[in-house]
N, C-alpha and C. Protein backbone atom coordinates (compact mmCIF):
# COMPACT_ATOMS: atom_id res chain seq x y z
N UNK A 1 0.82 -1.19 0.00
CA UNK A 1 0.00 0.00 0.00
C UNK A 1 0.86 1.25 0.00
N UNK A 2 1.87 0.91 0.66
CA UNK A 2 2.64 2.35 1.04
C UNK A 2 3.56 2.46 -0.34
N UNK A 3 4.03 1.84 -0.93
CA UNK A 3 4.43 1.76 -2.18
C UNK A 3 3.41 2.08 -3.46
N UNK A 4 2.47 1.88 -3.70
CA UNK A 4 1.30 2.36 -4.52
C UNK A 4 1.07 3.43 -4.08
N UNK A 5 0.53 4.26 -3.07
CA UNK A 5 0.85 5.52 -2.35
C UNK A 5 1.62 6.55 -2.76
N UNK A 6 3.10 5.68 -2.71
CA UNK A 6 3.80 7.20 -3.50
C UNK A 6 3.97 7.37 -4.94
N UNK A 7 3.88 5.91 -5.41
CA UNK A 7 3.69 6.11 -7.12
C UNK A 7 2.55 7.03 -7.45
N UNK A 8 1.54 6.61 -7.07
CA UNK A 8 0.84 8.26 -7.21
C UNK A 8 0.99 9.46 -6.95
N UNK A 9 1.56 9.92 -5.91
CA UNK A 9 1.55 10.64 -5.65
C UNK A 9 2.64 11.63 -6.41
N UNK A 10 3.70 10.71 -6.82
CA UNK A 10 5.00 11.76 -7.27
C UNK A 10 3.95 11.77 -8.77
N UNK A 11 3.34 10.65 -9.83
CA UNK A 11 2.80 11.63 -10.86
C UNK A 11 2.27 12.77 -10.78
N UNK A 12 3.30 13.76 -12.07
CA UNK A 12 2.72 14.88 -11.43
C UNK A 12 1.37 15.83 -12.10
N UNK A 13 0.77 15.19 -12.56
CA UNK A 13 -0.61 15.40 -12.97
C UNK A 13 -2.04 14.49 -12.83
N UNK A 14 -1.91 13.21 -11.39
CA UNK A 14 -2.19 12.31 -11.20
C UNK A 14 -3.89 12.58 -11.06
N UNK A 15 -4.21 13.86 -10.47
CA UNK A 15 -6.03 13.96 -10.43
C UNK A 15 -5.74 14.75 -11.33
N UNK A 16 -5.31 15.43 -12.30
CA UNK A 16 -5.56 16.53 -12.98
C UNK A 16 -5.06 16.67 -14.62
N UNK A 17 -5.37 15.00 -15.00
CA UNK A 17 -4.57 14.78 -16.52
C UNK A 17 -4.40 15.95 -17.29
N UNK A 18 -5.44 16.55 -17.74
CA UNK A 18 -5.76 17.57 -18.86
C UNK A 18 -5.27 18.71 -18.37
N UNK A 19 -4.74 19.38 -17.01
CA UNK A 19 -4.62 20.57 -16.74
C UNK A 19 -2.83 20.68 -16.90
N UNK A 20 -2.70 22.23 -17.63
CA UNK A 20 -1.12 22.65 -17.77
C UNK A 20 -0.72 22.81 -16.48
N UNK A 21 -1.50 23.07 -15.35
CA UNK A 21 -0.86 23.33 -14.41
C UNK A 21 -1.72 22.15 -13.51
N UNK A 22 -0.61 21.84 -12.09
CA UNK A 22 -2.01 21.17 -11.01
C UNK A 22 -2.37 22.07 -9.79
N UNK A 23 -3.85 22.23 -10.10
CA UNK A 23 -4.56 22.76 -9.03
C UNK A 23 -4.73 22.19 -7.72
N UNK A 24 -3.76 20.94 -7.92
CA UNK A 24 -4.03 20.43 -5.68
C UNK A 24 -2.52 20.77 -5.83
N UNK A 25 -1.76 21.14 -6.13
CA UNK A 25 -0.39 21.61 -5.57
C UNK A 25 -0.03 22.66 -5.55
N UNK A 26 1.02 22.75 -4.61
CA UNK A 26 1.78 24.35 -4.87
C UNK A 26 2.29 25.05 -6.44
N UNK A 27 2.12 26.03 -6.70
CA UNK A 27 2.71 26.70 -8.08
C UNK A 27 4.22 26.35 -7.76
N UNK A 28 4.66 26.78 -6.58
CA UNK A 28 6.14 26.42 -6.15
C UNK A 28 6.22 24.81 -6.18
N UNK A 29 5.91 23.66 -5.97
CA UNK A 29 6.39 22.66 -6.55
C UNK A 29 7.30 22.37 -4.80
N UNK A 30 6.46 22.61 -4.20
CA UNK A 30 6.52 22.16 -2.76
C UNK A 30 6.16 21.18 -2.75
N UNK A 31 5.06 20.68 -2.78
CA UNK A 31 4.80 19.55 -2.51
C UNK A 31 3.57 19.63 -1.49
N UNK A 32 3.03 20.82 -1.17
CA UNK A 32 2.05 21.68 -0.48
C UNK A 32 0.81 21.07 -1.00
N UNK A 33 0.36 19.54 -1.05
CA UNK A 33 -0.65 19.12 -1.88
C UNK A 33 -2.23 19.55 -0.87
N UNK A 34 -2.97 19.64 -1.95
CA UNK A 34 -4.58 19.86 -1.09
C UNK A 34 -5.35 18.56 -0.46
N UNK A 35 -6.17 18.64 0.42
CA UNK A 35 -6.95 17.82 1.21
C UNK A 35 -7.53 16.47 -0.10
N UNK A 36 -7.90 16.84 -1.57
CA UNK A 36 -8.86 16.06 -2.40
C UNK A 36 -7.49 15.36 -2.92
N UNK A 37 -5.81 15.13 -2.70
CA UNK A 37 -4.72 14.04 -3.00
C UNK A 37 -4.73 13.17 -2.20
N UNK A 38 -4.75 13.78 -0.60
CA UNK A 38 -4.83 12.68 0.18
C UNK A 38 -5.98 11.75 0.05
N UNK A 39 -7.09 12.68 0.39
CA UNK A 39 -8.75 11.72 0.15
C UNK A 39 -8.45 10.62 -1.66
N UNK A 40 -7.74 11.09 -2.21
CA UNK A 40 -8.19 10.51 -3.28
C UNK A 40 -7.01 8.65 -3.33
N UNK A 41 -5.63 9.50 -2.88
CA UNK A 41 -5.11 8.67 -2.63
C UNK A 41 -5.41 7.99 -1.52
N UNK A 42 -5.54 8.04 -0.67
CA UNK A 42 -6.31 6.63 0.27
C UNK A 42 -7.41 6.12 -0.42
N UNK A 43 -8.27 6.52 -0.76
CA UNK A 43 -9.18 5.57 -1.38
C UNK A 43 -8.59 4.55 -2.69
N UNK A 44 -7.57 5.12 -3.20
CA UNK A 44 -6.77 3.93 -4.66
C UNK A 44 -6.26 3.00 -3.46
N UNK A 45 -6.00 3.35 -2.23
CA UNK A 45 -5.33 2.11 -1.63
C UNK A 45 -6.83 1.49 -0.69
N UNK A 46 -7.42 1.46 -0.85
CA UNK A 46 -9.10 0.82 0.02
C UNK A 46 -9.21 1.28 1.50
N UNK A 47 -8.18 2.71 1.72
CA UNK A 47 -8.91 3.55 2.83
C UNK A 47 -9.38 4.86 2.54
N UNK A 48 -9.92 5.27 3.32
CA UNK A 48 -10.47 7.24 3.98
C UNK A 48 -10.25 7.55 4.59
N UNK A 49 -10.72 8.64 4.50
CA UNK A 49 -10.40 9.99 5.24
C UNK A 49 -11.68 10.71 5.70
N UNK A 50 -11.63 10.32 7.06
CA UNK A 50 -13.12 11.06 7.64
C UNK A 50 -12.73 12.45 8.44
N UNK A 51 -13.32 13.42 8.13
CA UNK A 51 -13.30 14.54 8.78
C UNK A 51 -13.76 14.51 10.11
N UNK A 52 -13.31 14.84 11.26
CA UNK A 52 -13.47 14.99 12.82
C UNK A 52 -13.92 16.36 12.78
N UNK A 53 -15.50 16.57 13.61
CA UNK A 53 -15.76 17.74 13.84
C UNK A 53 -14.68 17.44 15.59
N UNK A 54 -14.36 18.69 15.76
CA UNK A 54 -13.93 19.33 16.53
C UNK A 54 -15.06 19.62 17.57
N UNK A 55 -15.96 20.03 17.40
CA UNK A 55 -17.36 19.74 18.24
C UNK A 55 -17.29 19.01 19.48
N UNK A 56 -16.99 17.67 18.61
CA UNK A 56 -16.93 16.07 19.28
C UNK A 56 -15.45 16.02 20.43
N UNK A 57 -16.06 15.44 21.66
CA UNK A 57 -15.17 15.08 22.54
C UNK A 57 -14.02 13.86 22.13
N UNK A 58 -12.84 14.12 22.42
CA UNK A 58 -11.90 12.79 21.53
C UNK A 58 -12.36 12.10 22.48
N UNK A 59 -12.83 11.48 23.42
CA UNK A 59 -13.48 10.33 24.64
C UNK A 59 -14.35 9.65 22.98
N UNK A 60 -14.84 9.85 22.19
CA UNK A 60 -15.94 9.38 20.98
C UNK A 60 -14.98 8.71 19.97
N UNK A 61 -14.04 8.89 19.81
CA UNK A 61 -13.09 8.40 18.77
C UNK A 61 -13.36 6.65 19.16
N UNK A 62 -13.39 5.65 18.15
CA UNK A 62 -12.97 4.71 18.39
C UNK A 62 -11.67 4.26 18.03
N UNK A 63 -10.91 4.30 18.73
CA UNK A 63 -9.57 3.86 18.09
C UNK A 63 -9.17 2.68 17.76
N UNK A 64 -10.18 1.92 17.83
CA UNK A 64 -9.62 0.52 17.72
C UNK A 64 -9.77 0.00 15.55
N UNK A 65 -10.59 0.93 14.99
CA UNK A 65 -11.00 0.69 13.78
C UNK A 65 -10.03 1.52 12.82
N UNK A 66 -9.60 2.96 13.74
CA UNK A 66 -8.49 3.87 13.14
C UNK A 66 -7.34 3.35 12.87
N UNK A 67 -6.78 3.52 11.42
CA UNK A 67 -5.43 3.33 11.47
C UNK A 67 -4.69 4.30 11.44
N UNK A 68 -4.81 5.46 11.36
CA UNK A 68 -4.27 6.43 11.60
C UNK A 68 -4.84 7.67 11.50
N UNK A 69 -3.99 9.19 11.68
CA UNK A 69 -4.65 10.14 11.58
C UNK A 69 -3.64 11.25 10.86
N UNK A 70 -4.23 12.31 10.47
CA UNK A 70 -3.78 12.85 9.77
C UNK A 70 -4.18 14.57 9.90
N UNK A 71 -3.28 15.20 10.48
CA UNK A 71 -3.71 16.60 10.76
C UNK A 71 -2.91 17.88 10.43
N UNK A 72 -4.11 18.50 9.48
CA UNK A 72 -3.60 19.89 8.92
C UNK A 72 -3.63 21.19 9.77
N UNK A 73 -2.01 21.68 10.03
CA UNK A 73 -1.58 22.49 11.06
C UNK A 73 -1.23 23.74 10.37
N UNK A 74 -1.04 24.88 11.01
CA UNK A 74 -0.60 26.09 10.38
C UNK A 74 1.13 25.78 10.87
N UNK A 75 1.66 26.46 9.68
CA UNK A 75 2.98 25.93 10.09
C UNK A 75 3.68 27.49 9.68
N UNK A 76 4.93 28.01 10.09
CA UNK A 76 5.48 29.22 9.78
C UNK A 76 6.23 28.89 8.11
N UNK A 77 6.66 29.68 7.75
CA UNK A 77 7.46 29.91 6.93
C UNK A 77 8.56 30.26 6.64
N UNK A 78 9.88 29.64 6.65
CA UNK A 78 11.56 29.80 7.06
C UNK A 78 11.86 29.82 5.63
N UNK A 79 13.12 30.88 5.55
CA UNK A 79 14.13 30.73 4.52
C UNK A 79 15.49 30.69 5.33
N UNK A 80 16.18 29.69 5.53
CA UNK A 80 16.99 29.23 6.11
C UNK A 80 16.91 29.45 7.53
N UNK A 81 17.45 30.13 8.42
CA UNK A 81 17.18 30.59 10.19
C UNK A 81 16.08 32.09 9.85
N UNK A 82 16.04 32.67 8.77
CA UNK A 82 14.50 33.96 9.07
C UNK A 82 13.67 33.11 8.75
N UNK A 83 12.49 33.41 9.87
CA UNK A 83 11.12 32.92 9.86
C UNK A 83 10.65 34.15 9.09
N UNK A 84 10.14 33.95 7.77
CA UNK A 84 9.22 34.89 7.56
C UNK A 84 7.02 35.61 8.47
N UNK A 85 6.85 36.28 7.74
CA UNK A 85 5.91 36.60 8.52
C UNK A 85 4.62 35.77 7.72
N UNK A 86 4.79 34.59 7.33
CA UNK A 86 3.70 33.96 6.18
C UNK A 86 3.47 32.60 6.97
N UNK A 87 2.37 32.50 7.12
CA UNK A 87 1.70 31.03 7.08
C UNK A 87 1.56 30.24 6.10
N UNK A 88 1.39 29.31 5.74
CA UNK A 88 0.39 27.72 5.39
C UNK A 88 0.68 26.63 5.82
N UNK A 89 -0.45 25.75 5.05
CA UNK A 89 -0.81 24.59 5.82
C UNK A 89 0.18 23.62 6.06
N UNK A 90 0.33 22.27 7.03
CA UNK A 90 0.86 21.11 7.05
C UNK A 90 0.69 20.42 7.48
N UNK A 91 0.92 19.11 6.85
CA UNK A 91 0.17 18.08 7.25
C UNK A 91 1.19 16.91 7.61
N UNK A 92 0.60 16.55 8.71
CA UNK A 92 1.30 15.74 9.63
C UNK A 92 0.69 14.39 10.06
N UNK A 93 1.35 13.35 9.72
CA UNK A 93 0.66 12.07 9.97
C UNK A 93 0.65 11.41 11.47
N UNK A 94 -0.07 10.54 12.18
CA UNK A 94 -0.14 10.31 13.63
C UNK A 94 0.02 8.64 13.49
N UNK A 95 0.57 7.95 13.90
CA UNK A 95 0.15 6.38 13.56
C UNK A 95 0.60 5.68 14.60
N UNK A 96 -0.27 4.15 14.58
CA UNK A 96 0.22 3.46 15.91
C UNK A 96 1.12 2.56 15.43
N UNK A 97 2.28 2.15 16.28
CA UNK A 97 3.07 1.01 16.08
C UNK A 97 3.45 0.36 17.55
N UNK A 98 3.18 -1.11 17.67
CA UNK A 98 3.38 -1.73 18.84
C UNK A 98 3.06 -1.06 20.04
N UNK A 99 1.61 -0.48 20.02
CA UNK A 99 0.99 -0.18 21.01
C UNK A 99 1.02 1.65 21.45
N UNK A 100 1.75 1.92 20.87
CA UNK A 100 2.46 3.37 20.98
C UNK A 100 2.18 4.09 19.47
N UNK A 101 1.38 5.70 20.10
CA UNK A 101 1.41 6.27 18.67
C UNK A 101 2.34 7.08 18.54
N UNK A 102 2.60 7.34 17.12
CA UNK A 102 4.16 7.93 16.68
C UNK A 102 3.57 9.36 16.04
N UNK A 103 4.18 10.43 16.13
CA UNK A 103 4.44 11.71 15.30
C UNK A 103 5.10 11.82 14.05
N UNK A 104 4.63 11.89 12.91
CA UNK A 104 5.43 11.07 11.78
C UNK A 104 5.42 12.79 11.01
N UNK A 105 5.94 13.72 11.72
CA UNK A 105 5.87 14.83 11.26
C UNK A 105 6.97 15.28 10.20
N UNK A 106 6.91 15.59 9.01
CA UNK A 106 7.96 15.35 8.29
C UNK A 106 8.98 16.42 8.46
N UNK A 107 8.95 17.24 9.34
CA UNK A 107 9.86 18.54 10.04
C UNK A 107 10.82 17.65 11.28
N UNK A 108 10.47 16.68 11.37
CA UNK A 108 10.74 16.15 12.88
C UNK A 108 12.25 15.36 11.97
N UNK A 109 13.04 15.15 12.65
CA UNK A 109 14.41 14.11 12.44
C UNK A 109 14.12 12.70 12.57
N UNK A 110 13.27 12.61 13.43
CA UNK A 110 12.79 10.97 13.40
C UNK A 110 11.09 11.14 13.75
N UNK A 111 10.47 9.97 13.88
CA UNK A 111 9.15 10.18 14.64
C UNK A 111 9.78 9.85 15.71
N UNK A 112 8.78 11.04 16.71
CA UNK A 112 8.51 10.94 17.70
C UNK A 112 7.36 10.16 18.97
N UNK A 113 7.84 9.64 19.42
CA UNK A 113 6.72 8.92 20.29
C UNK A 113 5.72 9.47 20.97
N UNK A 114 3.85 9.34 21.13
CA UNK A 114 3.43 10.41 21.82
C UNK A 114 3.05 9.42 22.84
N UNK A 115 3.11 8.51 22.54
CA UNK A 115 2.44 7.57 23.87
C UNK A 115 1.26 6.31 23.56
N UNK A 116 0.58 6.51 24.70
CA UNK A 116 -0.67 5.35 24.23
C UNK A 116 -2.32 5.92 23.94
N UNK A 117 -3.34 5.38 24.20
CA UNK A 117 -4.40 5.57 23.72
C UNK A 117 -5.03 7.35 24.58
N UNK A 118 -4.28 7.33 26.09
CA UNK A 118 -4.90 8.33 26.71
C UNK A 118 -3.72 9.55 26.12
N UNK A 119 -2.50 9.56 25.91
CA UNK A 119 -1.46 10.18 25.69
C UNK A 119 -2.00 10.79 24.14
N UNK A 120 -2.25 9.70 23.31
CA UNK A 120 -2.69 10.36 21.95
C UNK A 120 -3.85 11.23 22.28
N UNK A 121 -5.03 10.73 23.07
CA UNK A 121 -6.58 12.06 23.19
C UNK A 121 -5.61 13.56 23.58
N UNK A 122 -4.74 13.40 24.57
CA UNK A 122 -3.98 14.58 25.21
C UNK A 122 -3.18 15.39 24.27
N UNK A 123 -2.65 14.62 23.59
CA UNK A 123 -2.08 15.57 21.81
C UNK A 123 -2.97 16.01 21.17
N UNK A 124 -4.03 15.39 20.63
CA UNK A 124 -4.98 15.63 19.70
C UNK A 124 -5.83 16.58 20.34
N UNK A 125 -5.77 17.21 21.79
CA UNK A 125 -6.89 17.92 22.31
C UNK A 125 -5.59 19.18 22.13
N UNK A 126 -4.45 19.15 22.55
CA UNK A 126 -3.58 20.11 22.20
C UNK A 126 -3.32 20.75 20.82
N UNK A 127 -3.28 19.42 19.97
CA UNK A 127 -2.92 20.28 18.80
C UNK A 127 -4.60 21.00 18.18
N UNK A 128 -5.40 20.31 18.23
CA UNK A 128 -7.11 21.04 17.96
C UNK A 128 -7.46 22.24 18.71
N UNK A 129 -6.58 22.97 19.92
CA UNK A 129 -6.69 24.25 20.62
C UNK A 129 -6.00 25.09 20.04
N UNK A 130 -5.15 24.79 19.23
CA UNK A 130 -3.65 25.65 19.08
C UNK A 130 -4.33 26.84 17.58
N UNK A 131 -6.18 26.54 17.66
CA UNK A 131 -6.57 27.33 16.60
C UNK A 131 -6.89 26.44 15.07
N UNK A 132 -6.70 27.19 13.93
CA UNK A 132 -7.25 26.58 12.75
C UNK A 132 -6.57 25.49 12.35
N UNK A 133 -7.24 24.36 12.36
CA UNK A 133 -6.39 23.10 12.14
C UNK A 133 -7.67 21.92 11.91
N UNK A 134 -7.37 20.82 11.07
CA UNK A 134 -8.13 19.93 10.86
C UNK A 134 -7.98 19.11 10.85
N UNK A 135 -8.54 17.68 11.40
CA UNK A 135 -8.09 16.62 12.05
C UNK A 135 -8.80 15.33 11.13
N UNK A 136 -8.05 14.53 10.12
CA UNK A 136 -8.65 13.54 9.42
C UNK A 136 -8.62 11.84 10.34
N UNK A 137 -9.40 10.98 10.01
CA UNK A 137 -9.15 9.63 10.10
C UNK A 137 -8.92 8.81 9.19
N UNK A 138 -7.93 8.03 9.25
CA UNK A 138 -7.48 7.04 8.08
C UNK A 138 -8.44 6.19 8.45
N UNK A 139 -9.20 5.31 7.89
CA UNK A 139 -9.71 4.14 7.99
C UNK A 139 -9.94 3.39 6.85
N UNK A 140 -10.30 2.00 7.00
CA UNK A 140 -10.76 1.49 5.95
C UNK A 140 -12.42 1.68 5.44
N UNK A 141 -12.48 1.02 3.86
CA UNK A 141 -13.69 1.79 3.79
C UNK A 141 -14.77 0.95 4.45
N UNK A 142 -14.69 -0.24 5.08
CA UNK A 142 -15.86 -0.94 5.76
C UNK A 142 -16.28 -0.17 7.02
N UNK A 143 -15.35 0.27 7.72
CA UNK A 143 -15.25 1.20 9.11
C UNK A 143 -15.95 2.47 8.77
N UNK A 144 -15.94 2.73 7.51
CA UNK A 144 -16.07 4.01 7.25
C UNK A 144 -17.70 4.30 6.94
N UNK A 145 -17.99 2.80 5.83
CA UNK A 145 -18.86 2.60 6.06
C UNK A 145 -20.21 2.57 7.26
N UNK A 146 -19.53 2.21 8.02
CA UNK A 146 -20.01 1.43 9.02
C UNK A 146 -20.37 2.39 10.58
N UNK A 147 -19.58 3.54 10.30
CA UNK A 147 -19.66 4.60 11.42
C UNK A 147 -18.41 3.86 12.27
N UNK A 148 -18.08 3.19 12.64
CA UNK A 148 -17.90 2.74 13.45
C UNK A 148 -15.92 3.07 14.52
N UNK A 149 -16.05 3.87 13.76
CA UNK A 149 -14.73 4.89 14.20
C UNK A 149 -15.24 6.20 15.16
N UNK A 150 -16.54 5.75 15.10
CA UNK A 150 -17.37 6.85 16.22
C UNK A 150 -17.95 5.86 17.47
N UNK A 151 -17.52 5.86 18.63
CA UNK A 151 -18.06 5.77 20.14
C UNK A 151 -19.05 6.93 20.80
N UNK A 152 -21.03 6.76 20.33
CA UNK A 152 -21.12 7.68 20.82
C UNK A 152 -22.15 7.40 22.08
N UNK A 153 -21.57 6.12 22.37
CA UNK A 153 -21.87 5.90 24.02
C UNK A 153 -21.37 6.54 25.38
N UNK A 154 -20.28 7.77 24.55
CA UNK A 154 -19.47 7.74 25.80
C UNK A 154 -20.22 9.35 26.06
């Protein structure tokens, strides 16, 4: 999957055959792709991307159906050590491995460890305060189907 993943992704007109330019990327050729690459690419691999209202208490998440998460942060803008005075977006992946979820932030030198199931609600309630930011779920599409990445017994 993770190999099919990036073959798409590096084509570089992959949702947008007919267009001279692509409208989910940066003009700069960052790599600054829009929300409809990811959604599109998880679904060529048989997952989604469910939008989290923020509304919702993370106590509702089911984590047991999630395979991961995926959250768009405001990030600064550096040309070497000056931070300029410009924002945009970034997106940062969250995932579990052997019980522990990881920070798979591509600014980071390695991932970072955030912990376990109560340690991840405690990030995800931090980084969702820190202002405009949006919080996806990887799942598969039966889960997705199915609601079932939502606990709303609690």
């Amino acid at each position: 999957q993770d190999r099919a993943l990036h073959i798409q992704l590096s084509s570089p007109n992959w949702l947008a055959p007919d267009a001279r330019l692509n409208p989910h990327r940066s003009l700069l050729g960052t790599g600054n792709y829009d929300v409809n690459v990811i959604m599109a690419a998880l679904q060529s691999v048989g997952l989604a991307a469910v939008w989290w209202d923020k509304r919702r208490p993370l106590e509702q998440l089911q984590l047991v159906g999630i395979l991961g998460f995926i959250v768009n942060v405001p990030s600064n803008v550096t040309l070497g050590f000056v931070s300029l005075p410009v924002r945009r977006r970034h997106w940062v992946a969250l995932r579990q491995h052997g019980g522990t979820y990881y920070n798979l932030d591509s600014k980071l030198k390695a991932p970072a460890p955030i912990g376990g199931e109560s340690e991840l609600r405690v990030f995800l309630q931090g980084v969702l305060s820190q202002g405009p930011c949006e919080l996806l779920l990887v799942v598969p599409h039966e889960v997705e189907k199915a609601g079932s990445w939502l606990n709303t017994a609690e």
